[in-house]
Protein backbone atom coordinates (compact mmCIF):
# COMPACT_ATOMS: atom_id res chain seq x y z
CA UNK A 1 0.00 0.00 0.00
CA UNK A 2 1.21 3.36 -0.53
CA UNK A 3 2.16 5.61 1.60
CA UNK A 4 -0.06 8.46 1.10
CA UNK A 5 -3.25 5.61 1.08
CA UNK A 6 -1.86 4.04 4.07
CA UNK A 7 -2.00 7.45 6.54
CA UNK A 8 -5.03 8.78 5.07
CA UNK A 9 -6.78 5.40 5.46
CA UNK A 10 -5.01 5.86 9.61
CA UNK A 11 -6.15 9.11 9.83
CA UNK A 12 -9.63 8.12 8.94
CA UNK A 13 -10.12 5.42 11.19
CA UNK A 14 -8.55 7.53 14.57
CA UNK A 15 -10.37 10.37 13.87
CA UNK A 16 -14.04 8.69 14.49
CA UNK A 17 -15.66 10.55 16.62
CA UNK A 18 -13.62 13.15 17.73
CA UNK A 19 -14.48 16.63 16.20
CA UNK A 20 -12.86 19.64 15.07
CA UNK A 21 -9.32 17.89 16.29
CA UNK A 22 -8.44 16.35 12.90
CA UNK A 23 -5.31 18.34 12.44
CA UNK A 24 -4.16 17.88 15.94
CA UNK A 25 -4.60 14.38 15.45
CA UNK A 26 -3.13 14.45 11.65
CA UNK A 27 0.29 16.37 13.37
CA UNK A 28 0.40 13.76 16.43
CA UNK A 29 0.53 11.16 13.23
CA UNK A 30 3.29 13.11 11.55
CA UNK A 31 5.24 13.57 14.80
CA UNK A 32 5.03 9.82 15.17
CA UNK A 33 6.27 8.83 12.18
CA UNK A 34 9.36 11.83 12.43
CA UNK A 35 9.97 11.02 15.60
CA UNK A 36 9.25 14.31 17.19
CA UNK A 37 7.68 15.68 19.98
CA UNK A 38 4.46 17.78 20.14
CA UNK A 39 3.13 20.21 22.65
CA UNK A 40 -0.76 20.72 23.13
CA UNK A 41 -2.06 23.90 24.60
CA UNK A 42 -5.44 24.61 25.90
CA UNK A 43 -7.83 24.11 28.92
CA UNK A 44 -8.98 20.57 30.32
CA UNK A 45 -11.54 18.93 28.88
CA UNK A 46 -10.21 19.09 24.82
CA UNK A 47 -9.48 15.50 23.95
CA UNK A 48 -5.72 16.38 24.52
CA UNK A 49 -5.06 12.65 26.37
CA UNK A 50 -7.86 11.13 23.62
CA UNK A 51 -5.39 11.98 21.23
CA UNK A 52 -2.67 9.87 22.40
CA UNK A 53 -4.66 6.81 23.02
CA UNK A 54 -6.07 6.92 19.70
CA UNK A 55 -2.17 7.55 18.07
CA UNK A 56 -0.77 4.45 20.21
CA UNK A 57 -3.78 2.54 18.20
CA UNK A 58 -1.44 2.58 14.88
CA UNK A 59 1.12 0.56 15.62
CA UNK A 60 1.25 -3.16 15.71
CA UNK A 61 1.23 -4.21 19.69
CA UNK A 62 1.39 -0.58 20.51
CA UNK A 63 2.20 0.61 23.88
CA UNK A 64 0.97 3.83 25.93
CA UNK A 65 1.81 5.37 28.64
CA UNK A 66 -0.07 8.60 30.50
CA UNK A 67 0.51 10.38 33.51
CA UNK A 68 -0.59 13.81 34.85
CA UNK A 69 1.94 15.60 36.38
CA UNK A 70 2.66 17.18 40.24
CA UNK A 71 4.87 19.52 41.92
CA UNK A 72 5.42 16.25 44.08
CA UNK A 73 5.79 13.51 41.17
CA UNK A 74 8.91 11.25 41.22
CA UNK A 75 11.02 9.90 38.80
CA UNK A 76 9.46 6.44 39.75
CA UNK A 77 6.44 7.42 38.98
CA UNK A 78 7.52 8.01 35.48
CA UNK A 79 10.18 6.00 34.77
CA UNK A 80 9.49 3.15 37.16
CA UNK A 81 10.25 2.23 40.88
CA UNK A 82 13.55 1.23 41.83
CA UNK A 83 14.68 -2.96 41.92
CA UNK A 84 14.53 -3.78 45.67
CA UNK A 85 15.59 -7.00 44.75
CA UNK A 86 18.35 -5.75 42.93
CA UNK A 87 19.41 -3.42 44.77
CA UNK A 88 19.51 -5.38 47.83
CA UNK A 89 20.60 -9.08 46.43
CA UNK A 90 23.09 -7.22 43.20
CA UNK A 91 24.12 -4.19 44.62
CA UNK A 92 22.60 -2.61 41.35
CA UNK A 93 20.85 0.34 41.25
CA UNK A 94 18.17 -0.05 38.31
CA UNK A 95 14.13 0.51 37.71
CA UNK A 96 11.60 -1.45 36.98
CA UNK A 97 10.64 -0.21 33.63
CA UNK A 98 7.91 -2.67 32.34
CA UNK A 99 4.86 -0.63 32.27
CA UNK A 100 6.37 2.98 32.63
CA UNK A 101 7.88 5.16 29.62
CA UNK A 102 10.79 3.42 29.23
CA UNK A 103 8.92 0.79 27.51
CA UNK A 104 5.68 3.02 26.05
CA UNK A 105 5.43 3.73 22.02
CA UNK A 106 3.31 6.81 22.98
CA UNK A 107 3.97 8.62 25.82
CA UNK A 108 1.16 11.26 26.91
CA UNK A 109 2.47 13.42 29.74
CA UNK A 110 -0.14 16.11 31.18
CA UNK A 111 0.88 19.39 32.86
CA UNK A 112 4.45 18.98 31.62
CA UNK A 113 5.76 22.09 33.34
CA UNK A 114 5.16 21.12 37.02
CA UNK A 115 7.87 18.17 36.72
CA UNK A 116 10.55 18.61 38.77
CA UNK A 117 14.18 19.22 37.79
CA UNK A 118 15.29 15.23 37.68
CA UNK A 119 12.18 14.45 35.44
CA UNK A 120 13.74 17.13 33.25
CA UNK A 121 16.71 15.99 33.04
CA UNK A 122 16.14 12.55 32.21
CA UNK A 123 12.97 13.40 29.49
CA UNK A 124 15.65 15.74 28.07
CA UNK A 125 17.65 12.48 26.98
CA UNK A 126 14.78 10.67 26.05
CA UNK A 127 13.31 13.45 23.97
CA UNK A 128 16.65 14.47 22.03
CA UNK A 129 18.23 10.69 22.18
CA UNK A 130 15.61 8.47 22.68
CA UNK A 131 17.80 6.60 25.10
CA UNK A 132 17.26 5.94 28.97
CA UNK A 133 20.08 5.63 31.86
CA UNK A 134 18.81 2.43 34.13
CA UNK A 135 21.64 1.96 36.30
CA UNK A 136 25.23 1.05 34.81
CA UNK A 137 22.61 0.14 31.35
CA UNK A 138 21.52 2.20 28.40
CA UNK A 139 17.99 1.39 27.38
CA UNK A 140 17.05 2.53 23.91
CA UNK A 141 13.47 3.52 24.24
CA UNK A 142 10.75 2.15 21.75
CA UNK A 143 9.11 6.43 21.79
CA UNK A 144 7.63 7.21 18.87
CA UNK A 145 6.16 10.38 20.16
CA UNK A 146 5.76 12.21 23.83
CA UNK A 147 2.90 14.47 23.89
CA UNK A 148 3.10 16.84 26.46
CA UNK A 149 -0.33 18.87 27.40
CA UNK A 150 -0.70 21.94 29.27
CA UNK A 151 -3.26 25.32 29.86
CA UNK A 152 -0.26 27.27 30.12
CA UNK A 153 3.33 28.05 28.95
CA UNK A 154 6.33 27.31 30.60
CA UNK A 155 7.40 29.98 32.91
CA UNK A 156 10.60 32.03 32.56
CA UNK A 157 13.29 32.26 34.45
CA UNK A 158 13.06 28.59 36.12
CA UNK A 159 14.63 26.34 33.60
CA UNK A 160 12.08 25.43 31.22
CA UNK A 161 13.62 26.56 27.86
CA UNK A 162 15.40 23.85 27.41
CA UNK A 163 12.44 21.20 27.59
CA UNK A 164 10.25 23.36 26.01
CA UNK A 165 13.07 23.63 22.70
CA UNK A 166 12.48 20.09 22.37
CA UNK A 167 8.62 19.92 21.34
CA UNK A 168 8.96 20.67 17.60
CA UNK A 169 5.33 21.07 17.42
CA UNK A 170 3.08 23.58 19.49
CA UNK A 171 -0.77 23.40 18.76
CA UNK A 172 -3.73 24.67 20.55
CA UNK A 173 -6.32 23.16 21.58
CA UNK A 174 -9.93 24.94 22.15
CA UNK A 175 -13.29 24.08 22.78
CA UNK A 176 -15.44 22.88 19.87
CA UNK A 177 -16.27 26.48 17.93
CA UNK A 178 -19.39 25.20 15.78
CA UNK A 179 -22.55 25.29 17.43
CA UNK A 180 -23.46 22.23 15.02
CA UNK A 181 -20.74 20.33 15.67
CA UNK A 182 -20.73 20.86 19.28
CA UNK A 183 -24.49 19.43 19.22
CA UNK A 184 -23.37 16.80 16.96
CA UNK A 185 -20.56 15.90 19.67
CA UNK A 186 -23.62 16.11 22.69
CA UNK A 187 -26.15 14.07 21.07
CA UNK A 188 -23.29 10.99 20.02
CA UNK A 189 -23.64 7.90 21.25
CA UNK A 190 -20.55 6.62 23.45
CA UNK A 191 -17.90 4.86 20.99
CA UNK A 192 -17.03 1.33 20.80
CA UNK A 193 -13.78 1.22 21.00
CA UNK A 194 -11.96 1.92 17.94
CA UNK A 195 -10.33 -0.37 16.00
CA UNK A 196 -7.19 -0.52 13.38
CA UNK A 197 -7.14 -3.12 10.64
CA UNK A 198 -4.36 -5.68 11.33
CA UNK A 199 -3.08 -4.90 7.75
CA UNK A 200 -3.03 -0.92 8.67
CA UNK A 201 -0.74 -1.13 11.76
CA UNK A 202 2.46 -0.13 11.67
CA UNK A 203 4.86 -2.58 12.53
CA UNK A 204 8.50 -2.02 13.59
CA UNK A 205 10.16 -3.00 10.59
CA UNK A 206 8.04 -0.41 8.57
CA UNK A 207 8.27 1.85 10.76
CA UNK A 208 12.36 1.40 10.20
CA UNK A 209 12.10 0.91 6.76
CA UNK A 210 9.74 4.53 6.25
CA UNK A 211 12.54 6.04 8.26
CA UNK A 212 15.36 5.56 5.79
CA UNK A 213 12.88 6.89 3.35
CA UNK A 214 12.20 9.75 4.96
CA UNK A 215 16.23 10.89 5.24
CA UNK A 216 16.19 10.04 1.14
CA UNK A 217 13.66 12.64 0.39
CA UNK A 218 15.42 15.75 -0.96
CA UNK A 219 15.55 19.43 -0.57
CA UNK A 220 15.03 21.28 -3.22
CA UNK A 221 16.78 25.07 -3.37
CA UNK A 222 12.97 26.78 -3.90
CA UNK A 223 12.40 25.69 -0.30
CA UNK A 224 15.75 26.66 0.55
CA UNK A 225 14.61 30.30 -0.57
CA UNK A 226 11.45 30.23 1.08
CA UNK A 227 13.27 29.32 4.41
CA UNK A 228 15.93 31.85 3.43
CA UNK A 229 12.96 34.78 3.80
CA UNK A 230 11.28 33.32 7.06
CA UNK A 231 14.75 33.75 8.96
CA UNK A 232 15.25 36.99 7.35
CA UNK A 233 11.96 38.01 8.60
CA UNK A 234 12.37 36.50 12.14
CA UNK A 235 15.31 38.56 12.58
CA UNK A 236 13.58 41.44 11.60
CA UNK A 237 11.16 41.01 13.93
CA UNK A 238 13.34 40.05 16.72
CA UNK A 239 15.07 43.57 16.01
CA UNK A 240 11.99 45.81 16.78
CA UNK A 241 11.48 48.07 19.53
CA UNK A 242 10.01 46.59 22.79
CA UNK A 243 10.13 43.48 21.26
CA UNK A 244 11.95 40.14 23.03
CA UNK A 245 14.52 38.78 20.39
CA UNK A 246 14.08 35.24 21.83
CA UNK A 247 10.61 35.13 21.15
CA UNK A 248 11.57 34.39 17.98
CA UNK A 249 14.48 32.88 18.38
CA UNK A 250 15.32 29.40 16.60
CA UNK A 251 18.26 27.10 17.67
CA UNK A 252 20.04 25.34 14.48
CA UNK A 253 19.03 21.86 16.11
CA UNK A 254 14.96 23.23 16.04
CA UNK A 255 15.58 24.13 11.97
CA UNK A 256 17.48 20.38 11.23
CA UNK A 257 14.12 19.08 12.91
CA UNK A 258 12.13 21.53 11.01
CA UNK A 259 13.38 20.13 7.47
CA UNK A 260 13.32 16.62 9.34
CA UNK A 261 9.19 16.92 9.76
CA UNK A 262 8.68 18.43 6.32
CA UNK A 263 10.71 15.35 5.14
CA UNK A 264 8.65 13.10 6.34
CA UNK A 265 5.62 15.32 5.75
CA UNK A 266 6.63 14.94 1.84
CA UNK A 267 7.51 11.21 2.32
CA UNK A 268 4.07 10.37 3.90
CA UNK A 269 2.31 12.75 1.23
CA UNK A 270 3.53 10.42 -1.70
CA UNK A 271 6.41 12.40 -2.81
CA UNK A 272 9.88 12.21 -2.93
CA UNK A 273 11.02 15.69 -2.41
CA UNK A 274 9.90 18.68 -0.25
CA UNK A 275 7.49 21.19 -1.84
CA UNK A 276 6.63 24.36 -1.19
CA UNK A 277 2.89 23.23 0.04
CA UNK A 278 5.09 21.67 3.01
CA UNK A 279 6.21 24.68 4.54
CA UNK A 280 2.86 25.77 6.12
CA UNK A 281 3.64 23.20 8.66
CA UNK A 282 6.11 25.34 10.29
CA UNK A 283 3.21 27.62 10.98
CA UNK A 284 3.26 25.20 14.38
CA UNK A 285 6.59 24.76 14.63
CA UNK A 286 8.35 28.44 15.23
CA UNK A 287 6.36 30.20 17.69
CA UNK A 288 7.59 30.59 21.68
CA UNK A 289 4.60 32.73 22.61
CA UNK A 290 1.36 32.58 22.40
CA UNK A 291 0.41 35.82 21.09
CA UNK A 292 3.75 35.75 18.52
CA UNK A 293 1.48 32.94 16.55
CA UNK A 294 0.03 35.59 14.24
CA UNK A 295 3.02 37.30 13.57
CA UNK A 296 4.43 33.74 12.68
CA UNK A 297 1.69 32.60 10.27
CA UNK A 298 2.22 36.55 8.58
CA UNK A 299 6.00 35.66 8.51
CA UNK A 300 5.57 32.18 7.10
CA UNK A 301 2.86 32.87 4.90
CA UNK A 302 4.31 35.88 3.18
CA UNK A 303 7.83 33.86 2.73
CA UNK A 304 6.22 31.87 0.73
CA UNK A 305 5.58 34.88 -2.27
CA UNK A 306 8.07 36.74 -0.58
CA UNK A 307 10.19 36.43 -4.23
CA UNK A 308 7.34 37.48 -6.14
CA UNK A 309 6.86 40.41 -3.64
CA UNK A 310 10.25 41.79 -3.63
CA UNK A 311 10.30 41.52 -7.43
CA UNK A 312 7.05 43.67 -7.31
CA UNK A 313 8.59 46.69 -5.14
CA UNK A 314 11.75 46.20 -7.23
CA UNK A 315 9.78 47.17 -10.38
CA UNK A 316 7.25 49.36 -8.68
CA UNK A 317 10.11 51.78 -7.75
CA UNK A 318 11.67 51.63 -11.34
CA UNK A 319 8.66 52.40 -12.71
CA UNK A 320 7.74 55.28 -10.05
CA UNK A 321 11.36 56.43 -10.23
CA UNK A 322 11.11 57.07 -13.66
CA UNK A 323 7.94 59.23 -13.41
CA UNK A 324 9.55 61.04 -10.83
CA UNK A 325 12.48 61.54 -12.91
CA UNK A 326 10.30 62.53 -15.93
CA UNK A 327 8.63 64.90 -13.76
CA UNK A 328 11.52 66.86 -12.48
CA UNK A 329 12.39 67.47 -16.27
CA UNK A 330 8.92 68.38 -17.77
CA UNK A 331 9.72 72.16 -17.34
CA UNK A 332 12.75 71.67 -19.48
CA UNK A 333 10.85 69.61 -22.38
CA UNK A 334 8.65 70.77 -25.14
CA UNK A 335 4.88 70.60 -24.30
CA UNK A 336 2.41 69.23 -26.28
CA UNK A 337 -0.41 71.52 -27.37
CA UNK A 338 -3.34 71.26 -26.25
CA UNK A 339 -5.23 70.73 -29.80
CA UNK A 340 -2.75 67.39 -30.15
CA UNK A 341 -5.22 65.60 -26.76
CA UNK A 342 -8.52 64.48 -27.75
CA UNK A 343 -11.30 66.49 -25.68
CA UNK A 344 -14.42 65.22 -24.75
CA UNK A 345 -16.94 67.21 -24.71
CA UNK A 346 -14.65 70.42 -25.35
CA UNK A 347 -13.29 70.16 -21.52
CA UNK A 348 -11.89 67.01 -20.96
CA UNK A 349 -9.43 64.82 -21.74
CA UNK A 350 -9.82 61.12 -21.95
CA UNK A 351 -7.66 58.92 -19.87
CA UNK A 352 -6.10 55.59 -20.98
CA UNK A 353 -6.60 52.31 -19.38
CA UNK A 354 -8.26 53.17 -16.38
CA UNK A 355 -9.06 50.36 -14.41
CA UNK A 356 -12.73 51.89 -13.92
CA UNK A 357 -13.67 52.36 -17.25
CA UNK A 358 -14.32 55.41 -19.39
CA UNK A 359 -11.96 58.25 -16.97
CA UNK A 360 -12.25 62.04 -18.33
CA UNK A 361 -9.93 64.79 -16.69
CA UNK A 362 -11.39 68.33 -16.54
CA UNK A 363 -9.10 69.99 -19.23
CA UNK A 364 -8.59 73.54 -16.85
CA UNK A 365 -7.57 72.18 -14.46
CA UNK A 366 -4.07 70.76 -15.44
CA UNK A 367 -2.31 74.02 -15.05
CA UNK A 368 -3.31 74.27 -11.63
CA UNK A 369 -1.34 70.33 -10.36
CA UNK A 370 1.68 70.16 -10.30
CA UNK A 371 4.94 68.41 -11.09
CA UNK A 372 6.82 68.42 -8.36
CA UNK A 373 4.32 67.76 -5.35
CA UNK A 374 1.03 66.00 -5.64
CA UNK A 375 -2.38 68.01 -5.14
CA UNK A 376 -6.07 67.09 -3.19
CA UNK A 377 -8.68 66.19 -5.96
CA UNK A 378 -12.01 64.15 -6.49
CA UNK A 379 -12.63 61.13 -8.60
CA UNK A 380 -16.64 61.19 -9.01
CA UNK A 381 -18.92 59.07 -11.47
CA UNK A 382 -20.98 61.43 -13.90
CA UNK A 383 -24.20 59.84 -14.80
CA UNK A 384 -25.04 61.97 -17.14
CA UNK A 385 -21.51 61.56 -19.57
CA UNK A 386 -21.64 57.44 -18.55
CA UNK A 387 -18.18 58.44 -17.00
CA UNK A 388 -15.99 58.49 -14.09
CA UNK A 389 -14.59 62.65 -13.57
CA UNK A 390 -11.33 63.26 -12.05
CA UNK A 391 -11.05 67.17 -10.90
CA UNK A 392 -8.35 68.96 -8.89
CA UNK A 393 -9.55 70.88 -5.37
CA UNK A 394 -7.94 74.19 -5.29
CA UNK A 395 -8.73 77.89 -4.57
CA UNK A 396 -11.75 79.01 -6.31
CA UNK A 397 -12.35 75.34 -8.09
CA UNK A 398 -15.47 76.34 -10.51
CA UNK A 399 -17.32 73.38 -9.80
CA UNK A 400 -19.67 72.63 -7.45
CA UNK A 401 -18.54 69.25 -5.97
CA UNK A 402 -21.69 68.85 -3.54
CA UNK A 403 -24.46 68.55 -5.84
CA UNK A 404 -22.99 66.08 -8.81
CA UNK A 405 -19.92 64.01 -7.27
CA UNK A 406 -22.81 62.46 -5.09
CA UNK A 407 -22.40 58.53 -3.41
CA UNK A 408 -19.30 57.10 -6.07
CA UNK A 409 -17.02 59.83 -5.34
CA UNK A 410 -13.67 59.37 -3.41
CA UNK A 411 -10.43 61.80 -2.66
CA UNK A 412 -7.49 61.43 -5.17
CA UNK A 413 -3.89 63.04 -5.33
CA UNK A 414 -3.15 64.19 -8.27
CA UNK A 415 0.56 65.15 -9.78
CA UNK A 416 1.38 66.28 -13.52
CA UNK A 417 3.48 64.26 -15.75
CA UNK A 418 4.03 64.94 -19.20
CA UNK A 419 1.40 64.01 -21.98
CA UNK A 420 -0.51 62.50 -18.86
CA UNK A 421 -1.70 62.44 -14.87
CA UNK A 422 -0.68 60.32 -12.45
CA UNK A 423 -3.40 59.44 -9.40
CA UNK A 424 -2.51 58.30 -6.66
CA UNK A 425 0.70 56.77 -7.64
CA UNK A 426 -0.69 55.71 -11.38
CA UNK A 427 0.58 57.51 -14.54
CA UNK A 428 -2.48 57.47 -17.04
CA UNK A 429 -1.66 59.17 -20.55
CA UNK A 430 -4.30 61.21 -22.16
CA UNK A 431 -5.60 60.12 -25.52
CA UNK A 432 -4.13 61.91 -28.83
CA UNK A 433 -5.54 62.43 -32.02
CA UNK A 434 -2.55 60.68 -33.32
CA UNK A 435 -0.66 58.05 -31.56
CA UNK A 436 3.05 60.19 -33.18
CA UNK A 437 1.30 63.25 -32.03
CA UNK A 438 3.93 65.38 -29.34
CA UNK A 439 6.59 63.23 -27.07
CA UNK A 440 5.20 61.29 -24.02
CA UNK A 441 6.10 59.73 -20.53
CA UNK A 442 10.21 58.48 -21.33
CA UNK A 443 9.78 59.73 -24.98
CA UNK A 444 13.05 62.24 -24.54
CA UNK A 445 16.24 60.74 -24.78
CA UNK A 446 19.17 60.92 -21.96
CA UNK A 447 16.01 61.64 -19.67
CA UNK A 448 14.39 58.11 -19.03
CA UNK A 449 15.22 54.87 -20.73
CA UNK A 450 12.40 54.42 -23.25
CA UNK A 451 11.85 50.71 -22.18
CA UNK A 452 11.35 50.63 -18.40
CA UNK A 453 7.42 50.32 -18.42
CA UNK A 454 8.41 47.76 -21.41
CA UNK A 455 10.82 45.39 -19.65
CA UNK A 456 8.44 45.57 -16.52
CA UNK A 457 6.00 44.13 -18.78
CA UNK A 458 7.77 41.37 -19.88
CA UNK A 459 9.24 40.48 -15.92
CA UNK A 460 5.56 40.13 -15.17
CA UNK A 461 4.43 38.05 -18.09
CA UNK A 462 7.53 35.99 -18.52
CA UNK A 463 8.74 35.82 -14.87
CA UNK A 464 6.31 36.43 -12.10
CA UNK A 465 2.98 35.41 -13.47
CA UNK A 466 4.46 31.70 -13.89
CA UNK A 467 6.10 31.71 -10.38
CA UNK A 468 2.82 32.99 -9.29
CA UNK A 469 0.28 30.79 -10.87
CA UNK A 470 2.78 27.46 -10.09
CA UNK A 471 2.19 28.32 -6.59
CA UNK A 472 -1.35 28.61 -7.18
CA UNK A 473 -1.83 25.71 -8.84
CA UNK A 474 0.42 23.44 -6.46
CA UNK A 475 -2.06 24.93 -3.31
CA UNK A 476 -5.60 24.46 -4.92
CA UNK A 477 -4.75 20.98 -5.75
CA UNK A 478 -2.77 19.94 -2.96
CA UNK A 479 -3.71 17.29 -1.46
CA UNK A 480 -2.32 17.19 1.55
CA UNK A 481 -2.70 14.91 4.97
CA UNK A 482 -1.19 17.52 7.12
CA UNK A 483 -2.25 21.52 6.33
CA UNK A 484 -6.07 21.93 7.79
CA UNK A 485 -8.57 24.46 5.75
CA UNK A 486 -7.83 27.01 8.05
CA UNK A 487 -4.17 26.27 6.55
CA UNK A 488 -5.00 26.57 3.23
CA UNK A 489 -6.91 29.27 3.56
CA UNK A 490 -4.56 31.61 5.38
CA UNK A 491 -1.95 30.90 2.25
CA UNK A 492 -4.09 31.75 -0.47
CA UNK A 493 -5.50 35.04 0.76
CA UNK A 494 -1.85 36.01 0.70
CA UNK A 495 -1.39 34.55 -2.86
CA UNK A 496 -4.16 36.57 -3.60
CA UNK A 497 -3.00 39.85 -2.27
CA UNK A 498 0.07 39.08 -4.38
CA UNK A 499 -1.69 38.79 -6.95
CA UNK A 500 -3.60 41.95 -6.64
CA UNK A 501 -0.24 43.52 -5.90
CA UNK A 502 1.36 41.92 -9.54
CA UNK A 503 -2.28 43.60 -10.99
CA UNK A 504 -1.82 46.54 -9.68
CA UNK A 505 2.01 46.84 -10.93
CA UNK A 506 0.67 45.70 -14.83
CA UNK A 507 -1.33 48.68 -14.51
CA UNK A 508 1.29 51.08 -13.36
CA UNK A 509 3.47 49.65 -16.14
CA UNK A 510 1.01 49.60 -19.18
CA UNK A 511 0.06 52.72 -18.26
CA UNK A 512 3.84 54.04 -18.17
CA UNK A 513 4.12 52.17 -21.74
CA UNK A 514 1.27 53.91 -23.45
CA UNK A 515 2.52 57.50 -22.44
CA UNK A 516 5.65 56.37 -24.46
C-alpha cells in the first residue's frame, strides 16, 4: 500500500468521533512517524489525552503510557520504581521499567511544566536521544512520540527553555467552535472502542524501513529560498522596539528538525522531495509565545511569495522612479499643445486604461497640479456623460462638488506628468488624435530609458505570473494529509494579495508604456 493511502486510510479510522481535532490528530501522526515531539495547549476537557490513546492505536502491539503531572511527582512514577531485589541481592541500582515510559510507544504526559528538575533531566535524553540511563545500562526507548499537554506556557526564568526547545510542534487546543458540531458531539452515542485493521498497523520493521525513506527525500533550493525569507523576517522582527529577540528565536538543532518533519511530511504525502505546500507546517513549529502565533503565520505565509513580492517593489520603484524623474524634467521639455489631446466634450481629456472604465480629466484644471508635489482632488462618477470625472480641489475650483460628485465619489492626489496624470501613484496618458502626435512619458532621450514600463512588462508576463500561478496551482490541488482548511486558507488570501499587488504593478506599467 502506498504511503499516502496508508496514513489517510489511519487518519480516517482515529479520527471517528472526535471533532474539530483532525489536524491535531493528523500532526500527532506526523510527529510519530518523524519522531518528534508535540506540545498541546489549551484548557482541560479538549481531547488532549484522547489523542494519544487513539495515536498508540497505529502501531502493531502498541504501547501507551499517561501520567498527569505534580509539583510532588517522582522519577518512579515516570520512569518506574527502583529494583529492591536488585538493589539489595546485586548491589545494582536499576528501575523497573515494564509498564512505565521506558517501555511506552506513545507517551502522553499532562501538565508537563510542574515536573521537577530530575524528570527534566532525564525526558531531556529521552526526547533528544531516545535513550534511557537504568543503572550502569543504556535502554534505547521504543518512543515514537511524547505528547506533552498543558493550559499554560512554561514559565521564565526557572529552567524550562530547554524542555520546552524540544517539542517541535506547538498546537492549541480549544473548545469545539461550531454550534453544530458541538451538538453533533452532545447528542453521540458513546464509541465502541476503535479499532485498526491488522493490515493498517504499523509494525517495527516499517516503521524502520519509512525512516530511511524519509532521510532520502530531498531538498530542493525553492524551499531553501522560502526558508531563506522566514529567517530573514524573524530577525527582523526580533530587532523591533520593545520586542523580546528570543521570542523568535530558533536554535540550528529546532531548523534540522524543522526540514526533518517536512521530510517526512513529503515522504508520507507520496512524494519524494519537499514542496513548497510543506512549509505551512512550520506555521506550528516556530512560535515561543502565544500571542507571537500571528506574527508567525504573517512571517511564514508571506515567505512563501516573498520572491514574487520583492520583485514587485523592485519594479514598482523603477517604474515610479522614472515618473519622478520625468517629472523633475517636464519644465525643461517641449509641451504638447493642447489641440494634439482628444477632448471630450470640449473640456476634458480622456484617460487611458483606467481600471474603472471610461476616466475624463477636466481639461482647466491641469495648469493648476503640479509636477513636483502632488495636489487634493475628487474622482466622481458622472451619470449623465456614462463616466468616471477626475477634478483637482484648489482655490476658487469652478465646480460645485456637492451637488454632482454624489455617493461614487472618493479623494485622489493628483501630480502632472508629461502628456498625462498620475493618481494616486498611477501615470495614465491622455488620448491623442494621433498616436506620433507630441513626445510622451520616457519619450526624450538621456532623460528616461524608453523601455522601463516595457521590460516591466515582460518580468511580469515571462517571470512572475508563472512563479505565481505554479504556486497557485500546487495549493488548490494539494492534497495534503497535514495543512487543515484554516491552513489553506490563510496561504491563499496572501497569494491573492500578491496577486492583486502583480495587478496593480501591470497597470502602473502599461500605463507608463502607453505615455511612451
Amino acid at each position: 500500500m502506498k504511503e499516502d493511502i496508508h496514513i489517510k486510510s489511519l487518519l480516517k479510522i482515529i479520527s471517528e468521533g472526535i471533532y474539530e481535532k483532525q489536524h491535531i490528530l493528523a500532526m500527532s501522526l506526523l510527529c510519530a512517524v518523524a519522531g518528534e515531539s508535540i506540545f498541546l495547549l489549551g484548557p482541560p476537557g479538549t481531547a488532549k489525552s484522547l489523542v494519544a490513546r487513539r495515536l498508540k492505536l497505529i502501531f502493531r502491539e502498541g504501547k501507551s503510557f499517561e501520567y498527569l503531572m505534580s509539583r510532588f511527582s517522582t522519577p518512579d512514577e515516570i520512569f518506574g520504581p527502583v529494583s529492591i531485589s536488585l538493589l539489595k541481592n546485586e548491589d545494582k541500582y536499576e528501575r523497573v521499567v515494564d509498564g512505565f515510559l521506558p517501555t511506552a510507544d506513545v507517551v502522553f504526559l499532562d501538565e508537563i511544566w510542574k515536573a521537577g528538575p530530575s524528570i527534566q533531566n532525564a525526558l531531556l535524553t529521552a526526547i533528544n536521544e531516545k535513550i534511557f540511563q537504568n543503572g550502569r545500562n543504556i535502554i534505547r526507548l521504543p518512543m515514537k512520540a511524547l505528547i506533552a499537554a498543558s493550559n499554560e506556557l512554561p514559565a521564565e526564568d526557572e529552567g524550562l527553555e530547554a524542555l520546552w526547545d524540544r517539542f517541535l510542534v506547538r498546537m492549541v487546543s480549544n473548545c469545539i467552535k461550531s454550534e453544530s458540531t458541538f451538538f453533533k458531539m452532545i447528542k453521540q452515542k458513546p464509541l465502541n472502542t476503535i479499532e485498526v485493521p491488522f493490515d493498517l498497523q504499523l509494525t517495527e520493521e516499517t516503521y524502520s524501513e519509512w525512516q530511511v525513506k524519509i532521510d532520502d527525500v530531498s531538498i530542493p533550493d525553492d524551499v531553501c529560498n522560502v526558508i531563506s525569507y522566514i529567517r530573514k523576517f524573524l530577525k527582523e522582527e526580533a530587532k523591533k522596539e520593545d520586542v523580546n529577540e528570543m521570542d523568535f528565536y530558533i536554535s540550528d538543532r529546532r531548523w534540522k528538525k524543522c526540514f526533518h518533519l517536512m521530510q517526512a511530511s513529503a515522504f508520507l504525502n507520496g512524494r519524494k522531495t519537499i514542496d513548497v505546500t510543506d512549509v505551512p507546517l512550520l506555521f506550528s513549529c516556530l512560535w515561543n509565545k502565544a500571542e507571537t502565533i500571528p506574527v508567525i503565520i504573517d512571517i511564514v505565509s508571506r515567505s512563501i511569495t516573498a520572491v514574487i513580492d520583492f520583485n514587485i517593489d523592485k519594479q514598482t520603484k523603477e517604474i515610479e522612479g522614472a515618473l519622478k524623474k520625468n517629472s523633475q524634467n517636464i519644465a525643461q521639455t517641449s509641451r504638447v499643445a493642447d489641440d494634439e489631446y482628444k477632448q471630450v466634450n470640449y473640456f476634458y481629456y480622456q484617460l487611458r486604461n483606467h481600471p474603472n472604465g471610461k476616466c475624463l480629466f477636466f481639461k482647466p484644471d491641469y495648469s493648476h497640479v503640479e509636477v513636483h508635489r502632488s495636489m487634493d482632488g475628487i474622482l466622481f462618477y458622472d451619470q449623465d456623460k456614462k463616466a468616471w470625472i477626475v477634478h483637482a480641489i484648489y482655490t476658487g475650483t469652478p465646480y460645485d462638488y456637492k451637488t454632482k460628485a454624489g455617493a461614487k465619489s472618493m479623494k485622489v492626489k493628483l501630480t502632472k506628468c508629461q502628456g498625462g496624470i498620475i493618481i494616486n501613484g498611477t501615470a495614465y496618458a491622455f488620448e491623442r488624435k494621433s498616436a506620433q502626435d507630441g513626445l510622451g512619458l520616457f519619450d526624450n532621450p538621456g532623460i528616461i530609458p524608453a523601455n522601463v514600463a516595457t521590460v516591466t512588462l515582460n518580468i511580469i508576463q515571462k517571470d512572475l505570473r508563472p512563479k505565481l500561478a505554479q504556486l497557485q496551482e500546487m495549493f488548490s490541488k494539494t492534497k495534503h494529509l497535514f495543512l487543515s482548511d484554516d491552513d489553506l486558507t490563510v496561504v491563499k488570501k496572501y497569494m491573492v494579495n500578491c496577486d492583486k499587488r502583480l495587478n496593480e504593478l501591470q497597470v502602473k506599467a502599461t500605463n507608463a508604456e502607453s505615455l511612451i
